[in-house]
C-alpha atoms as a PDB file:
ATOM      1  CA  UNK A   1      16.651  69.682 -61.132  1.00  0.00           C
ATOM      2  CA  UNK A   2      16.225  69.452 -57.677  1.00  0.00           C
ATOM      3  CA  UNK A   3      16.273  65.605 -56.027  1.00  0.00           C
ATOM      4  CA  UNK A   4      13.735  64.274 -53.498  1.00  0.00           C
ATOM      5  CA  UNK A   5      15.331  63.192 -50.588  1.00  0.00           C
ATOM      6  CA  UNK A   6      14.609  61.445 -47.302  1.00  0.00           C
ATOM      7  CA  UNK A   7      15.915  61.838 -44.244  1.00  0.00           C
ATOM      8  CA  UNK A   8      15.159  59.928 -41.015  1.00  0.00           C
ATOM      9  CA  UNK A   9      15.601  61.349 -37.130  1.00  0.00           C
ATOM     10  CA  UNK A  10      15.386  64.336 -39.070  1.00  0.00           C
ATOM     11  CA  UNK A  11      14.220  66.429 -35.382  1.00  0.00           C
ATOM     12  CA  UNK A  12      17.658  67.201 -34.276  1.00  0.00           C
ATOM     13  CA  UNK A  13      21.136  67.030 -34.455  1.00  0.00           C
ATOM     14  CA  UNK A  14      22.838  65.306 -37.624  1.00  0.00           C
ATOM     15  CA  UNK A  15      19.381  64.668 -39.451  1.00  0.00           C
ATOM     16  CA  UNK A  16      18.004  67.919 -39.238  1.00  0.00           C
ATOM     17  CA  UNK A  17      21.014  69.771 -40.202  1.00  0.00           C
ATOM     18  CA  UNK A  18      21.250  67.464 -43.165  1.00  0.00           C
ATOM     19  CA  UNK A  19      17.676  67.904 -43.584  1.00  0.00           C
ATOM     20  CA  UNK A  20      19.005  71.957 -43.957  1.00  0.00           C
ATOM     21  CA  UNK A  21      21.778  71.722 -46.456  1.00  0.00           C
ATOM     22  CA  UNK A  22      19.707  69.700 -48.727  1.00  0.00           C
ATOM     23  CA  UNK A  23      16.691  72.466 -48.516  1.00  0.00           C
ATOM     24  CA  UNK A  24      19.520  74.933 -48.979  1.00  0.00           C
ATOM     25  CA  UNK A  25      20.672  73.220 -52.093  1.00  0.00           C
ATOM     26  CA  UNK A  26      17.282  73.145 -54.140  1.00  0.00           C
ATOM     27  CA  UNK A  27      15.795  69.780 -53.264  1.00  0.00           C
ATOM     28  CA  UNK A  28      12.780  68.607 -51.424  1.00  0.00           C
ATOM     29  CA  UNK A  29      13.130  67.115 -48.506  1.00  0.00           C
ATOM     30  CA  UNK A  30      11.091  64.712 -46.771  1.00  0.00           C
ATOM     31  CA  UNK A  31      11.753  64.551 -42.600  1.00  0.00           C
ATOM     32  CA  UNK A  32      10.950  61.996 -40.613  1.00  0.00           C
ATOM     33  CA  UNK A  33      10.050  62.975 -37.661  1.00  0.00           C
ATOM     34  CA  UNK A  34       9.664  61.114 -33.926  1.00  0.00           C
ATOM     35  CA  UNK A  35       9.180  63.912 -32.006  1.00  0.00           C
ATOM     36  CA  UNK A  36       5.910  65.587 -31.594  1.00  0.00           C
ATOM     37  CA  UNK A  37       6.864  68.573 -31.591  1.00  0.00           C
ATOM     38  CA  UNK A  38      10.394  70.126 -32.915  1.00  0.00           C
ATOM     39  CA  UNK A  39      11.082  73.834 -33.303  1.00  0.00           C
ATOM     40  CA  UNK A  40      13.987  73.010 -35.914  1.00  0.00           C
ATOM     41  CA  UNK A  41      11.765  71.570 -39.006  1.00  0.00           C
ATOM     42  CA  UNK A  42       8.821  74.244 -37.888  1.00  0.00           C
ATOM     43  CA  UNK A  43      11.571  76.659 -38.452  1.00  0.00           C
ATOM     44  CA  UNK A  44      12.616  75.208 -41.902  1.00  0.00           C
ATOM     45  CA  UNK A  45       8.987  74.440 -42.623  1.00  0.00           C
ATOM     46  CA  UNK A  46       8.654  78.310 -42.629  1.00  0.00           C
ATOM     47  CA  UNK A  47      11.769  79.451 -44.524  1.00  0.00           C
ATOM     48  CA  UNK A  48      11.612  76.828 -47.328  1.00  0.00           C
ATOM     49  CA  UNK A  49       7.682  76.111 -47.347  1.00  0.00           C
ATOM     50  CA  UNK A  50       6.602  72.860 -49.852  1.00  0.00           C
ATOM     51  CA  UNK A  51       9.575  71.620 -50.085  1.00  0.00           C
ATOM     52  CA  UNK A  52      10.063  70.395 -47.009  1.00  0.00           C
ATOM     53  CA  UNK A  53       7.354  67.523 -46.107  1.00  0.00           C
ATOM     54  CA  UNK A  54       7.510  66.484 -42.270  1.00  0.00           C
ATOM     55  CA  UNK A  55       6.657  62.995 -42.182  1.00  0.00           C
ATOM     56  CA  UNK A  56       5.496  61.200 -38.677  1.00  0.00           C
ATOM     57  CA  UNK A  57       8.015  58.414 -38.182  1.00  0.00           C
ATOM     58  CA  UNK A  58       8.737  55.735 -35.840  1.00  0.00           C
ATOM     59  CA  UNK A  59      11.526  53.674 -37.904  1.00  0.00           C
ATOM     60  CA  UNK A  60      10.964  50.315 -35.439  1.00  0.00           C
ATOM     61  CA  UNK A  61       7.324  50.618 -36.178  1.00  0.00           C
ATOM     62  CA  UNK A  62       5.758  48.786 -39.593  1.00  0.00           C
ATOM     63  CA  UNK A  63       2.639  50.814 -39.548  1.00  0.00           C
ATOM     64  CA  UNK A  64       4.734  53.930 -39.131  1.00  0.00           C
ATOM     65  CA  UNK A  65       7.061  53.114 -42.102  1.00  0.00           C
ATOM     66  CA  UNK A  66       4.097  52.118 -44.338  1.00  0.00           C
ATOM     67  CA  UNK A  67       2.324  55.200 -43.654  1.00  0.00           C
ATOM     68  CA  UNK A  68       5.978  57.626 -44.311  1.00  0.00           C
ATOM     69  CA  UNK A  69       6.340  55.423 -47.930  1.00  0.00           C
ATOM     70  CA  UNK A  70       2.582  56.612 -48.908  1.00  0.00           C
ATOM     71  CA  UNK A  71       3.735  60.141 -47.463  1.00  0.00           C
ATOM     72  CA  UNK A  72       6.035  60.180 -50.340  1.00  0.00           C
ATOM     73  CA  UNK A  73       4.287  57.908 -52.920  1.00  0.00           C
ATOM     74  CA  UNK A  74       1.602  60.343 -52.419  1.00  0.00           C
ATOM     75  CA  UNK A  75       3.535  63.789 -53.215  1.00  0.00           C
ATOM     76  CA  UNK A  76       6.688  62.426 -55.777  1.00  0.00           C
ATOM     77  CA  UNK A  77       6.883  59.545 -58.126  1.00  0.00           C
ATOM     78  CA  UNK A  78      10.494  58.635 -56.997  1.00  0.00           C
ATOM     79  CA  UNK A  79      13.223  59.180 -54.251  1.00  0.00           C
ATOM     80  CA  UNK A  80      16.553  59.893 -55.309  1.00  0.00           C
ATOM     81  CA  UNK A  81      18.146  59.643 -51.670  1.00  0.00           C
ATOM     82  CA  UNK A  82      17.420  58.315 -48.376  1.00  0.00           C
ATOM     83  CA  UNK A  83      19.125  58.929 -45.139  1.00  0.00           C
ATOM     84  CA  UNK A  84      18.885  56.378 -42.988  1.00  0.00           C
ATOM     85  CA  UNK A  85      20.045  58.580 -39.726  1.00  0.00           C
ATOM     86  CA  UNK A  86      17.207  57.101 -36.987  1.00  0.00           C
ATOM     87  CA  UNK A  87      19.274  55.959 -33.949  1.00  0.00           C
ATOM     88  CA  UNK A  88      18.969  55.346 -29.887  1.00  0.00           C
ATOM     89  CA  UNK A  89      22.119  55.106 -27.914  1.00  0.00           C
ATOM     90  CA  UNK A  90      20.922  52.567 -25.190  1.00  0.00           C
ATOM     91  CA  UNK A  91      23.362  51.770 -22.034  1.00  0.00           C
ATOM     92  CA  UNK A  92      26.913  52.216 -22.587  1.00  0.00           C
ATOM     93  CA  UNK A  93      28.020  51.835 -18.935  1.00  0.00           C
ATOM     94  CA  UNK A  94      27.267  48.194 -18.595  1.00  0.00           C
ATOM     95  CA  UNK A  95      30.279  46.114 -19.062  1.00  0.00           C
ATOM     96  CA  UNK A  96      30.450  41.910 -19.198  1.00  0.00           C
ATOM     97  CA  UNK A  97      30.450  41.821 -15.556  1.00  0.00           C
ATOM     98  CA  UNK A  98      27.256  44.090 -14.118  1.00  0.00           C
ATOM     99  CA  UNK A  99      23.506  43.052 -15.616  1.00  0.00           C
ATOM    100  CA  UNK A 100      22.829  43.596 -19.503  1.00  0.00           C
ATOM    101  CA  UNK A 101      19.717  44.990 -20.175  1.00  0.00           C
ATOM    102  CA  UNK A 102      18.289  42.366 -23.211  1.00  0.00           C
ATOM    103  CA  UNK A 103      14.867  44.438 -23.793  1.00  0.00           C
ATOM    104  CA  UNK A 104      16.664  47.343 -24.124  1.00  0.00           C
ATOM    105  CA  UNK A 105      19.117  45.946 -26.309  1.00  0.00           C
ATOM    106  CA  UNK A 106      16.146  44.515 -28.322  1.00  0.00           C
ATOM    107  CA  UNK A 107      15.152  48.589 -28.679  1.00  0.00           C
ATOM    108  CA  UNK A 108      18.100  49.732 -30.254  1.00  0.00           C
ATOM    109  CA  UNK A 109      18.622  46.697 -32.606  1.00  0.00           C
ATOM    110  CA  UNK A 110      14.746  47.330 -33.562  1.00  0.00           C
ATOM    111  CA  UNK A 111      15.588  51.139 -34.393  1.00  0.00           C
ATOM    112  CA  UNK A 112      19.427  51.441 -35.516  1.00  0.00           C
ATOM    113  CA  UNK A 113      19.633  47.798 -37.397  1.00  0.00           C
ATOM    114  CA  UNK A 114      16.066  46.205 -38.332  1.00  0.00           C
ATOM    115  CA  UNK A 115      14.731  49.481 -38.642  1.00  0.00           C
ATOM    116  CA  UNK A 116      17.065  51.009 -41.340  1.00  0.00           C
ATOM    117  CA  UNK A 117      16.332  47.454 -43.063  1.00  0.00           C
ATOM    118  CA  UNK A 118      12.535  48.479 -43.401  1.00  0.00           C
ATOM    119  CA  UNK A 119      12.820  51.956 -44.308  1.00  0.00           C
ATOM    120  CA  UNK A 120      15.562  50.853 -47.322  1.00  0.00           C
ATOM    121  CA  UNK A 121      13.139  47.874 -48.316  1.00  0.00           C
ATOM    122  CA  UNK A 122      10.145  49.734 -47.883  1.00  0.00           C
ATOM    123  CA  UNK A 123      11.331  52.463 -49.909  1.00  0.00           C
ATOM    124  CA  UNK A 124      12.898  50.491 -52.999  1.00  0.00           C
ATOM    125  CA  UNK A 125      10.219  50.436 -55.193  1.00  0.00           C
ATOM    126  CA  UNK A 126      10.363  54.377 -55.183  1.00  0.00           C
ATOM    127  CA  UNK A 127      14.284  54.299 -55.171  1.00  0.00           C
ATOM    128  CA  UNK A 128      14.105  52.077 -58.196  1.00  0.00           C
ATOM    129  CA  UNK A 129      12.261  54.527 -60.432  1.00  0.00           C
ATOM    130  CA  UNK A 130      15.650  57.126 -59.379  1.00  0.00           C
ATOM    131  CA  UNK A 131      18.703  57.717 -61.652  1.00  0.00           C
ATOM    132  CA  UNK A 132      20.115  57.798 -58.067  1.00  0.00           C
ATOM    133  CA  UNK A 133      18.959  55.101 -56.440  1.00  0.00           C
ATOM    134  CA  UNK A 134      21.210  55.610 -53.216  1.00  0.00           C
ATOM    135  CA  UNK A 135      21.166  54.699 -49.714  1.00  0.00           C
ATOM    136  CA  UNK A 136      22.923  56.400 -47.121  1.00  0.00           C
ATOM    137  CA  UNK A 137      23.615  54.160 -43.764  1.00  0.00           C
ATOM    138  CA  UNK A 138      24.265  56.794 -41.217  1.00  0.00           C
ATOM    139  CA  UNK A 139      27.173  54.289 -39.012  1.00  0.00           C
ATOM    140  CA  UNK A 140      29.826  54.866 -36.470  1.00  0.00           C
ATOM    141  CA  UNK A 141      33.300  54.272 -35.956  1.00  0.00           C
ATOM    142  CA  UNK A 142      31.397  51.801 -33.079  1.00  0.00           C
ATOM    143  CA  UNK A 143      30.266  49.421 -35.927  1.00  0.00           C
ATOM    144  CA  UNK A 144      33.869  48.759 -36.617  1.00  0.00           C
ATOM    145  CA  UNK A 145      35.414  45.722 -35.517  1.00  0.00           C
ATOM    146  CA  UNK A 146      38.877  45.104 -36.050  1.00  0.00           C
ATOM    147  CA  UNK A 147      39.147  49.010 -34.905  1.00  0.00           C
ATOM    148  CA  UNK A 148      37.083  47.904 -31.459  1.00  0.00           C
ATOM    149  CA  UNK A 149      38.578  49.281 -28.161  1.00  0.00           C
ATOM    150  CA  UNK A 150      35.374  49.556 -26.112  1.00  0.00           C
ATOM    151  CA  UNK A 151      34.564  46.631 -23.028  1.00  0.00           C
ATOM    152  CA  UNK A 152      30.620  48.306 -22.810  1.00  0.00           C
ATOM    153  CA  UNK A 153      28.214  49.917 -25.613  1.00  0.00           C
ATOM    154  CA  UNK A 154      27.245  46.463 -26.646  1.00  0.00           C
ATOM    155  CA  UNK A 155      23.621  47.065 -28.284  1.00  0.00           C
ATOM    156  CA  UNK A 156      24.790  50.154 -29.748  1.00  0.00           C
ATOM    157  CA  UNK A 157      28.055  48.961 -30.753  1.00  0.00           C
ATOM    158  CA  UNK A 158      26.393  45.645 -32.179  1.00  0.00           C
ATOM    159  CA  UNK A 159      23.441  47.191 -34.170  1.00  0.00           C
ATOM    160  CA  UNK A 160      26.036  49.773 -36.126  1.00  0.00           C
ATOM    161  CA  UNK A 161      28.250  46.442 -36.852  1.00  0.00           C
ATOM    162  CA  UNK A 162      25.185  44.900 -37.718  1.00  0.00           C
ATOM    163  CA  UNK A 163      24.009  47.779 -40.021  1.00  0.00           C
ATOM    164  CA  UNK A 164      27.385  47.708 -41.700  1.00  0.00           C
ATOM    165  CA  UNK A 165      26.545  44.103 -42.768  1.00  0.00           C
ATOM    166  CA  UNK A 166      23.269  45.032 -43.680  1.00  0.00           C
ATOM    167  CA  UNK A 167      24.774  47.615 -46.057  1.00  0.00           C
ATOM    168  CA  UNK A 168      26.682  45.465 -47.949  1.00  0.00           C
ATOM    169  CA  UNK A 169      24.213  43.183 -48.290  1.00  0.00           C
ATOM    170  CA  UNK A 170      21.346  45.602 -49.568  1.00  0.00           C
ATOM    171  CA  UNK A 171      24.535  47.185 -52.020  1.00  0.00           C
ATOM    172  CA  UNK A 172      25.141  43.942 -53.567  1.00  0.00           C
ATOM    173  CA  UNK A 173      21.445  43.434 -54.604  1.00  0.00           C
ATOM    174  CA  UNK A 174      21.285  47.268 -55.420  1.00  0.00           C
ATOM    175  CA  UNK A 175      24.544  46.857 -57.786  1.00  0.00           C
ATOM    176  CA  UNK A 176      23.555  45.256 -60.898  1.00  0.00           C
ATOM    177  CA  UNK A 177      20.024  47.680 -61.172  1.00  0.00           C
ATOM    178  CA  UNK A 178      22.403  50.777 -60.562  1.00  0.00           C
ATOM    179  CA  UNK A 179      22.067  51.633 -57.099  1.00  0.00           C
ATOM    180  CA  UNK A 180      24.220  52.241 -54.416  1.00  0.00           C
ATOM    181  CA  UNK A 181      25.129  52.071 -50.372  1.00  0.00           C
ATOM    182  CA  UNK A 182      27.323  54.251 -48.883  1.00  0.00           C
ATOM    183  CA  UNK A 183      28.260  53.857 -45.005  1.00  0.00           C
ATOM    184  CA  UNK A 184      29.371  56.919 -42.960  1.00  0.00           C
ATOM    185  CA  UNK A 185      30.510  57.770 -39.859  1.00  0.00           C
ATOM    186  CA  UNK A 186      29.469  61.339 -38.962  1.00  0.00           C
ATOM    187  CA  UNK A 187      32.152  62.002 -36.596  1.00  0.00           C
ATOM    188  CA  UNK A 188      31.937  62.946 -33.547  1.00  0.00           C
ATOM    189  CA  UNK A 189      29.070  65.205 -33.130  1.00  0.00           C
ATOM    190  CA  UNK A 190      27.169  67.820 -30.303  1.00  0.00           C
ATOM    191  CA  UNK A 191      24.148  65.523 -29.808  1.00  0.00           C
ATOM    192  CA  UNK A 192      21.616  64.929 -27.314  1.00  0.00           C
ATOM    193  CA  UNK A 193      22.073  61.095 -28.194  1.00  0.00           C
ATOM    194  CA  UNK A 194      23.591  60.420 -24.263  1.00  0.00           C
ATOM    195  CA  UNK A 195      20.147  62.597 -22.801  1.00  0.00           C
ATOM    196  CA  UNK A 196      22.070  65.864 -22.890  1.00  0.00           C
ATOM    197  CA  UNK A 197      24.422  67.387 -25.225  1.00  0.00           C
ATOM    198  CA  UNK A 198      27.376  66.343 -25.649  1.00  0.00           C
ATOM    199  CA  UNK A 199      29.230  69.667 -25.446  1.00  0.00           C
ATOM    200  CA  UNK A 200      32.534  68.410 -25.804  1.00  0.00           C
ATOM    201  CA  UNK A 201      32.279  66.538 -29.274  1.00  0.00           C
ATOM    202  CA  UNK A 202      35.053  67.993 -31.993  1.00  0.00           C
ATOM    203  CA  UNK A 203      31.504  68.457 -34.902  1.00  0.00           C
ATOM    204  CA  UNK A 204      28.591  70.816 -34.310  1.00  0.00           C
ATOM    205  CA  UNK A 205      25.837  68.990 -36.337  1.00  0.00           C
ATOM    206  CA  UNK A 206      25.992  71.217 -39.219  1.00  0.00           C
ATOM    207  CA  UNK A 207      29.748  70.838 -39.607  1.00  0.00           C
ATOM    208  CA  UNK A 208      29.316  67.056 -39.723  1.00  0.00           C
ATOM    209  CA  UNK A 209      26.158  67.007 -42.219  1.00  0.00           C
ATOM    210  CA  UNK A 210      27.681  69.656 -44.327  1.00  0.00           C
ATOM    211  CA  UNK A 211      30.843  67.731 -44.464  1.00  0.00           C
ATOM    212  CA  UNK A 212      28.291  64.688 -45.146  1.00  0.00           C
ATOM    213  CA  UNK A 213      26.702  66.448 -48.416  1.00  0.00           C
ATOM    214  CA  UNK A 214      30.279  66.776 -49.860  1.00  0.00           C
ATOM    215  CA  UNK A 215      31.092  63.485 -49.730  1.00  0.00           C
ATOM    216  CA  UNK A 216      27.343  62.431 -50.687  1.00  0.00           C
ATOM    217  CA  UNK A 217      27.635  64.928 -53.481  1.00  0.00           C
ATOM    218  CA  UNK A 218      31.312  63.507 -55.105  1.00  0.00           C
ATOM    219  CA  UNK A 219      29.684  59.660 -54.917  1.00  0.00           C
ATOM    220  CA  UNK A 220      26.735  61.003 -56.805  1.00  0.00           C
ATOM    221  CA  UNK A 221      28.901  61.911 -59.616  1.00  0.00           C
ATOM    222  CA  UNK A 222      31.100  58.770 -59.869  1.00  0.00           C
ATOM    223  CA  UNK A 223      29.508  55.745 -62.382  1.00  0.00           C
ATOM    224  CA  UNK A 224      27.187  53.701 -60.103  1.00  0.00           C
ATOM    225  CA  UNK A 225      28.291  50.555 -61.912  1.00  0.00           C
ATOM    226  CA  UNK A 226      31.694  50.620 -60.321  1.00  0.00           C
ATOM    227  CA  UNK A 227      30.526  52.112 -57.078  1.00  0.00           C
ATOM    228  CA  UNK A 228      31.025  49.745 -54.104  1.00  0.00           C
ATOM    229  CA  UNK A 229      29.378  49.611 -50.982  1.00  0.00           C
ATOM    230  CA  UNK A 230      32.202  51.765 -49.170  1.00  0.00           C
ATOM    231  CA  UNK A 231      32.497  52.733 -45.260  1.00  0.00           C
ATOM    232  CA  UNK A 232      34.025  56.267 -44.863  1.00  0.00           C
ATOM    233  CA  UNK A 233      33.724  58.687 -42.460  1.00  0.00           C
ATOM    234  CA  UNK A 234      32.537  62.549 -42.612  1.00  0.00           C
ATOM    235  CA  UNK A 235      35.579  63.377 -44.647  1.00  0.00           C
ATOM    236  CA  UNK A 236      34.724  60.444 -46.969  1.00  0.00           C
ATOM    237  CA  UNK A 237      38.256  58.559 -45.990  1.00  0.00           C
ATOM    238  CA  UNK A 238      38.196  55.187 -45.720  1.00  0.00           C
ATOM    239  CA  UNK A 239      37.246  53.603 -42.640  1.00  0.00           C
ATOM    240  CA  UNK A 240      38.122  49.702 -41.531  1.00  0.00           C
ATOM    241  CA  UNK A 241      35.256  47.222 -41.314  1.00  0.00           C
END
């Protein structure tokens, strides 16, 4: 039986090609979408019809989350999985010594931190009613510390360290009622994340989510009380916090 599955910053890149392999796999899939208009999930829309649900979704807004939840409440009485891919890049040129932008910094903390935090707590009373009941915290090797090597990134760098922390946090109340967390790090992927794509990344976007899926797919099928909340990467090998 096919799952119901979430998936936000589903309009390009990693979340729409993950929003692909799980239509291509038999489940329903619920995009969020930021963009007015995408061609990608009209395209999918057309090959894979009601089971794909695009969803209007600004992850840093309450009113936006609130309205995706009753999307769902509305069409399925659970969700098995949610994606929490959403994510802005912000300035990654400015070191300790030139200005830091603070407002903008606010931005990306308010999409890639606080609002993967809303979408997971908005969405737990559905995720509850799941023999699933798993999260998946799209990361980056950025949110790593004792790997750090950058001197710049900082809101980016901080909300994915922050998210990691977040993650273990929801995982440890998620634990004893059978869910699960699972941090990834999708590699490094052809995105338009830097305003134009990044042509020289080693992971088109459906290599990474396909490679995703696997690793999704083997955690799925391990005993959720003995699951921890684990940071991997694409390949599902352990990554250091």
């Amino acid at each position: 039986m096919g799952k119901m599955v979430f998936v936000s910053g589903a309009d390009r890149g990693v979340g729409l090609a993950l929003t692909s392999v799980w239509l291509s796999k038999g489940h329903t899939v619920f995009a969020g979408q930021y963009a007015m208009d995408t061609q990608g999930l009209t395209e999918l829309r057309q090959r894979y019809g009601e089971r794909v649900h695009i969803v209007q979704l600004d992850v840093s807004s309450d009113e936006s989350v609130a309205g995706a939840v009753s999307s769902v409440s509305d069409r399925a009485g659970q969700l098995d999985l949610l994606f929490n891919n959403a994510a802005i890049l912000g300035d990654i040129q400015a070191k300790m010594t030139d200005t830091l932008n603070y407002t903008e910094m606010m931005d990306v903390f308010n999409v890639n931190t606080l609002g993967s935090l809303h979408m997971s707590r908005s969405f737990m009373p559905l995720l509850m009613k799941s023999e699933t009941k798993m999260i998946v915290n799209i990361s980056s090797e950025a949110g790593s510390i004792s790997n750090c090597y950058r001197d710049s990134w900082y809101a980016y760098c901080m909300s994915k360290a922050a998210l990691n922390m977040q993650s273990k946090l929801i995982h440890n109340g998620m634990k004893p009622l059978g869910g699960r967390v699972l941090v990834m790090h999708p590699g490094w992927v052809q995105t338009y994340m830097q305003g134009k794509l990044d042509a020289g990344a080693e992971l088109t976007p459906e290599q990474s989510a396909s490679s995703i899926t696997r690793v999704v797919e083997e955690k799925l099928a391990q005993d959720p009380t003995l699951a921890e909340c684990e940071y991997v990467d694409y390949k599902g090998a352990a990554m250091s916090w």
